[in-house]
N, C-alpha and C. Protein backbone atom coordinates (compact mmCIF):
# COMPACT_ATOMS: atom_id res chain seq x y z
N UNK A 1 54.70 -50.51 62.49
CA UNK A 1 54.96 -50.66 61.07
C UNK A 1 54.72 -49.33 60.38
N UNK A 2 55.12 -48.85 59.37
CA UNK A 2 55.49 -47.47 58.69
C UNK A 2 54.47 -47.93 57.33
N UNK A 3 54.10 -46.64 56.94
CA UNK A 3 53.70 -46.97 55.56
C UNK A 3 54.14 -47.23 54.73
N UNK A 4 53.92 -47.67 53.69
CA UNK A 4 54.62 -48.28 52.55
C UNK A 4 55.40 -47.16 51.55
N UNK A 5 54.55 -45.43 51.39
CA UNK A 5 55.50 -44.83 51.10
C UNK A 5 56.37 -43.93 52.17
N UNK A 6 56.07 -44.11 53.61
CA UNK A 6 57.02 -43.46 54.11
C UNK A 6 58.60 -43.41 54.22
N UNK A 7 59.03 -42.08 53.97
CA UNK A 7 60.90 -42.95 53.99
C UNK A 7 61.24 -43.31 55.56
N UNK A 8 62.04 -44.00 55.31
CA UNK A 8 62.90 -44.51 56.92
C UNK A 8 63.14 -43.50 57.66
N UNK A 9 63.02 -43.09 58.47
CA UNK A 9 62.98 -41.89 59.20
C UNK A 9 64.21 -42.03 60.16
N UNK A 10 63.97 -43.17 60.72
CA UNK A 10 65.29 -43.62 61.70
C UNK A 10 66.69 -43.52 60.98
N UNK A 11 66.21 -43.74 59.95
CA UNK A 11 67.81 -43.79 58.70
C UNK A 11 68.39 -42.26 58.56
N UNK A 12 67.28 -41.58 58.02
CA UNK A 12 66.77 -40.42 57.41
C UNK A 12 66.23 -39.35 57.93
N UNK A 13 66.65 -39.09 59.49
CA UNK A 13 66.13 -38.03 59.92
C UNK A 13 65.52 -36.58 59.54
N UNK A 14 66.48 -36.34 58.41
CA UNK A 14 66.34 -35.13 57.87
C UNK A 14 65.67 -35.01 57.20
N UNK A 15 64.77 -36.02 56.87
CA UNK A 15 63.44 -36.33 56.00
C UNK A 15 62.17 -35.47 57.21
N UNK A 16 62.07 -35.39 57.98
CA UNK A 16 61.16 -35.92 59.28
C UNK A 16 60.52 -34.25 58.69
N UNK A 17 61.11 -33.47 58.59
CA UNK A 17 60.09 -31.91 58.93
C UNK A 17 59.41 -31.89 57.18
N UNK A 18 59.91 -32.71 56.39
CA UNK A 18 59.34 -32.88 55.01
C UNK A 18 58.17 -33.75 55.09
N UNK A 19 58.32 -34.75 55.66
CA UNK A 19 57.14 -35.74 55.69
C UNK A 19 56.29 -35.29 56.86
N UNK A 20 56.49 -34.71 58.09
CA UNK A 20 55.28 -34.01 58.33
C UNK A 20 54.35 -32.78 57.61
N UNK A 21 54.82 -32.21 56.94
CA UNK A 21 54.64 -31.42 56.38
C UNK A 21 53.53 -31.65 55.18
N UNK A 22 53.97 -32.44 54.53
CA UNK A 22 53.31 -33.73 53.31
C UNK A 22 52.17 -34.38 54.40
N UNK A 23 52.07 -34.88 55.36
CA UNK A 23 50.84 -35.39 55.99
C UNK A 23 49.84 -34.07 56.24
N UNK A 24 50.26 -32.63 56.59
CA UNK A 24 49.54 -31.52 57.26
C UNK A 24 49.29 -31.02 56.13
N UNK A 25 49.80 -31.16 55.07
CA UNK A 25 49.14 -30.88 53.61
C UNK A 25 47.51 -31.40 53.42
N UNK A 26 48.28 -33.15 53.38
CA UNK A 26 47.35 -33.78 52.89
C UNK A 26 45.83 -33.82 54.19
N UNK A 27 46.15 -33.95 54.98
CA UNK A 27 45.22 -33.61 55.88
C UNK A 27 44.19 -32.21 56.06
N UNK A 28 45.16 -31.19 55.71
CA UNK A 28 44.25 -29.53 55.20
C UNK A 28 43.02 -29.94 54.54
N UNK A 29 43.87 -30.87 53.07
CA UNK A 29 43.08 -30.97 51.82
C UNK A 29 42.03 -31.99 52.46
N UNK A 30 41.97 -32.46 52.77
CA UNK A 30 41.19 -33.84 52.98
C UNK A 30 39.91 -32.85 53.94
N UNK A 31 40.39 -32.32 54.75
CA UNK A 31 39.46 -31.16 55.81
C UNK A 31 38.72 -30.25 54.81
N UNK A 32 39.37 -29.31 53.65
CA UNK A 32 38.86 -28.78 53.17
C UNK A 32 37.71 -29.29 52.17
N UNK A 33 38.19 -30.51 51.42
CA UNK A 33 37.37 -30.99 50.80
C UNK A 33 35.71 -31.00 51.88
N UNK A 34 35.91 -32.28 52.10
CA UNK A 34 35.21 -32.58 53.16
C UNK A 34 34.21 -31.20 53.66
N UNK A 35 34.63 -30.32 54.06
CA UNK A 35 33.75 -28.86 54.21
C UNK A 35 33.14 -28.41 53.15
N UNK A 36 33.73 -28.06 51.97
CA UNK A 36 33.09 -27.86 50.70
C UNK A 36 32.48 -28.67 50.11
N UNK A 37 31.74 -30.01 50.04
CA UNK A 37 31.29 -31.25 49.96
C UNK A 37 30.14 -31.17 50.59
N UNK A 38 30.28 -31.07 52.00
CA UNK A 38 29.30 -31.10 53.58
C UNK A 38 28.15 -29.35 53.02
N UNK A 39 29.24 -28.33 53.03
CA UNK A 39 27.87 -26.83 52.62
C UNK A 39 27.54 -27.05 51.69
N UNK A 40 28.12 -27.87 50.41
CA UNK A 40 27.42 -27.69 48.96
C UNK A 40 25.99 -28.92 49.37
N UNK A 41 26.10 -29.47 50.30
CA UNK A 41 24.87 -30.46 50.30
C UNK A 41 23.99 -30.27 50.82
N UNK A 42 24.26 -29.28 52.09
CA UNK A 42 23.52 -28.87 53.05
C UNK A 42 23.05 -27.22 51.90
N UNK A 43 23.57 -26.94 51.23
CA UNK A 43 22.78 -25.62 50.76
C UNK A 43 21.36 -26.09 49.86
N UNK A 44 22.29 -27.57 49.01
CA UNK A 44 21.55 -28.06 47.80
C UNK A 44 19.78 -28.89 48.83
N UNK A 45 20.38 -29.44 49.77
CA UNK A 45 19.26 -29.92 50.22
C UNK A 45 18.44 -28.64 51.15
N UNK A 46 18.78 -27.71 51.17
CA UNK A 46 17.97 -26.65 51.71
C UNK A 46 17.40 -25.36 50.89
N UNK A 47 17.28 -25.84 49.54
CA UNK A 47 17.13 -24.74 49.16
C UNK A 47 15.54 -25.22 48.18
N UNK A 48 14.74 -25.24 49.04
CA UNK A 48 13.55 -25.58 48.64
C UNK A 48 12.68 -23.96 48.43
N UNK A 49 12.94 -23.21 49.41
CA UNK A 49 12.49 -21.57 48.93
C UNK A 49 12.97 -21.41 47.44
N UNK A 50 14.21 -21.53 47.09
CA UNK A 50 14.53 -20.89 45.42
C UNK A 50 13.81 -21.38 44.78
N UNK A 51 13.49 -23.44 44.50
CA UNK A 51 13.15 -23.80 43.60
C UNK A 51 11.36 -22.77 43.90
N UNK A 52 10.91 -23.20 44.91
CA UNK A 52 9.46 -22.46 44.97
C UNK A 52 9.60 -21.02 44.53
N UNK A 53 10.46 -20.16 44.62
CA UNK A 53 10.42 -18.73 43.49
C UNK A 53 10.32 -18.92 42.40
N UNK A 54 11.77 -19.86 42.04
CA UNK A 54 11.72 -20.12 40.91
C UNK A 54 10.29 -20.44 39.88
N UNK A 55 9.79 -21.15 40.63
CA UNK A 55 8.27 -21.63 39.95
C UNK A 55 7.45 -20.83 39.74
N UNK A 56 7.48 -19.79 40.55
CA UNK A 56 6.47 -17.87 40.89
C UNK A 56 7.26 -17.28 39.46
N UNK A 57 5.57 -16.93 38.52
CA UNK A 57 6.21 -15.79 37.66
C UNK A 57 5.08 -14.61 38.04
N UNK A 58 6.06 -13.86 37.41
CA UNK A 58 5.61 -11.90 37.70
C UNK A 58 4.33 -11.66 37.01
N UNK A 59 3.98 -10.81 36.76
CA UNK A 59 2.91 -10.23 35.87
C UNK A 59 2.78 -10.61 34.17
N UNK A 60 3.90 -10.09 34.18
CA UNK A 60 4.81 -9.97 32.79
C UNK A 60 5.58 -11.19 32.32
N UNK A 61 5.30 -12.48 33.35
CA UNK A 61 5.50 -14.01 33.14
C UNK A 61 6.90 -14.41 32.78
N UNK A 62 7.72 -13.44 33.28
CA UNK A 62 9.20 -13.50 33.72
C UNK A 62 9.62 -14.45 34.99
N UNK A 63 10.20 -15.06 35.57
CA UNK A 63 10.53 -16.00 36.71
C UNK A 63 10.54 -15.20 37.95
N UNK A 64 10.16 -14.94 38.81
CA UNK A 64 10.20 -13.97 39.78
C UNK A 64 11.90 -13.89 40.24
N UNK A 65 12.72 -15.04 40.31
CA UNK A 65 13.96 -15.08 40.76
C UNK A 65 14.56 -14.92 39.40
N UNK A 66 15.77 -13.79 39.50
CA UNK A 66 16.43 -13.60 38.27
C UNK A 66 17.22 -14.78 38.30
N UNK A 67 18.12 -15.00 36.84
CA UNK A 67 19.32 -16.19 36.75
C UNK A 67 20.04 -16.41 37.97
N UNK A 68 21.28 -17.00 38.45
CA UNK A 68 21.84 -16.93 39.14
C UNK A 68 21.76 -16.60 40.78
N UNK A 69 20.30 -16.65 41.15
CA UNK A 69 20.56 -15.48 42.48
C UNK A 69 19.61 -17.05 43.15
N UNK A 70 18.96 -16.39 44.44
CA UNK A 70 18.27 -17.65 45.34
C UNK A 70 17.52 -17.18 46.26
N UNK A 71 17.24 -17.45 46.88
CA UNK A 71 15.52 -17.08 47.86
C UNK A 71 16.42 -16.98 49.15
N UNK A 72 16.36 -16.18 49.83
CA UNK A 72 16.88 -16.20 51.31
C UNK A 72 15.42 -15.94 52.61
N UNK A 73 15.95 -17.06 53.24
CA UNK A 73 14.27 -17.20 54.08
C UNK A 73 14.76 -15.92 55.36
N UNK A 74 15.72 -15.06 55.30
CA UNK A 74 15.94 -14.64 56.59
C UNK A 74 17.42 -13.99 56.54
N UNK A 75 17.81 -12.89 56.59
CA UNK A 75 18.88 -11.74 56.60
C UNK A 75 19.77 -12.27 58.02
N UNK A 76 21.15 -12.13 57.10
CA UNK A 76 22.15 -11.69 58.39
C UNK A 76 22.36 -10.95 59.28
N UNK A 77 22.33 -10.76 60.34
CA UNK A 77 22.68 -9.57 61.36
C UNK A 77 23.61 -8.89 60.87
N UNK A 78 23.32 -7.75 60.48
CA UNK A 78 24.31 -6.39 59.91
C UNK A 78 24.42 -5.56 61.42
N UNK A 79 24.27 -5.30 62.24
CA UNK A 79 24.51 -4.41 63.51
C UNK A 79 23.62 -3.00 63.36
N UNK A 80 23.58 -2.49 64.91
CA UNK A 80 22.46 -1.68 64.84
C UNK A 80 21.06 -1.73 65.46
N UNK A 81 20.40 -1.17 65.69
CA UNK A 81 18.85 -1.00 66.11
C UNK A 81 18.00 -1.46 64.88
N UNK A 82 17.25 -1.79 65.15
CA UNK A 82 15.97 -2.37 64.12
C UNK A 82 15.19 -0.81 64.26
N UNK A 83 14.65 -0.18 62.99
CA UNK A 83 13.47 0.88 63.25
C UNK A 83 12.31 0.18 63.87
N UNK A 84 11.22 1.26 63.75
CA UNK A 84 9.90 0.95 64.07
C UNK A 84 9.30 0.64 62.90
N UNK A 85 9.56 0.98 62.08
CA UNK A 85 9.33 0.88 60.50
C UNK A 85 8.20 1.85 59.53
N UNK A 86 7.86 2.59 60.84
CA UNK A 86 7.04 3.53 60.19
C UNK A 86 8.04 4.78 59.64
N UNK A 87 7.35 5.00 58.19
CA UNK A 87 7.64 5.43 57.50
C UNK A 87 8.29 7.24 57.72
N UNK A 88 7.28 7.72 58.76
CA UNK A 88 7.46 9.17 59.17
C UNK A 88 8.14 9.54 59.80
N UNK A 89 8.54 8.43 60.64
CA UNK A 89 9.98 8.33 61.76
C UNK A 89 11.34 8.43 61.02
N UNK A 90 11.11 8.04 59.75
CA UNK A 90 12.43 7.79 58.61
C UNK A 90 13.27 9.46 58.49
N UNK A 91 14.49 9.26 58.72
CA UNK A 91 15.36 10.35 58.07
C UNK A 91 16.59 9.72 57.32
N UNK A 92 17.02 10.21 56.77
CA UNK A 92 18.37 10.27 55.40
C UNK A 92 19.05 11.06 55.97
N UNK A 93 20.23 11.20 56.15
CA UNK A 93 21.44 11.62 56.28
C UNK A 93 22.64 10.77 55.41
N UNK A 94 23.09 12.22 54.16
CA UNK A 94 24.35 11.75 53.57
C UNK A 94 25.34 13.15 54.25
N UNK A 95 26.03 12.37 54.49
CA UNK A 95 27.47 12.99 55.15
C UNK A 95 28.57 12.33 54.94
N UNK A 96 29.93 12.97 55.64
CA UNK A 96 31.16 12.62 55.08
C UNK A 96 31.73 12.56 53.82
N UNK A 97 32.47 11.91 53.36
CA UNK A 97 33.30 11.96 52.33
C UNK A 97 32.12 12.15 50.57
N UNK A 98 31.31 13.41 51.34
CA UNK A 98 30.99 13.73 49.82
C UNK A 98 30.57 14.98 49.53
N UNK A 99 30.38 15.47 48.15
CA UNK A 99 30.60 16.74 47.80
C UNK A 99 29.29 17.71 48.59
N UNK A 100 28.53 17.47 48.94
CA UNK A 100 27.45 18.23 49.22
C UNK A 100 26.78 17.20 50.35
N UNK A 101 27.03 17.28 51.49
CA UNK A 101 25.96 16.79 52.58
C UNK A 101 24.60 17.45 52.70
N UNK A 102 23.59 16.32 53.28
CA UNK A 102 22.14 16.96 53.41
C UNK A 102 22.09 16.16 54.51
């Protein structure tokens, strides 16, 4: 049995690459939703670090977390070696595309 708005296809062949098309639509959307729905819940129920910043004020009794921003418990892998972190080991190098390298 066919759905109730599908056209006759057997009649109407030339319908067939339109109405798949209209299902792989509606199916994207239905996927996408569904994903944006699923991270907005999973961020909202994990974001117990911000509200706890949020609650931390500074010296100066400002919110420790500015407007808009959020507590991150832990950095993305950017690539590269980790230092040692001592400070004396540290060098700067600006080079390339600028007027005066050091």
């Amino acid at each position: 049995m066919r759905h109730p708005r599908q056209p006759d296809l057997d009649r109407y062949p030339e319908l067939q690459k339109a109405w798949d098309r209209r299902q792989f639509v509606k199916s994207a959307a239905a996927g996408t939703l569904f994903m944006a729905l699923g991270g907005a819940l999973v961020r909202i129920a994990g974001d117990d670090l911000t509200k706890e910043a949020r609650a931390e004020k500074r010296s100066d009794g400002k919110s420790r977390l500015p407007p808009g921003q959020r507590a991150l418990d832990k950095l993305r892998p950017m690539g590269g070696a980790e230092g040692d972190g001592d400070v004396r080991n540290f060098r700067l190098r600006v080079h390339g595309a600028v007027k005066s390298p050091f």
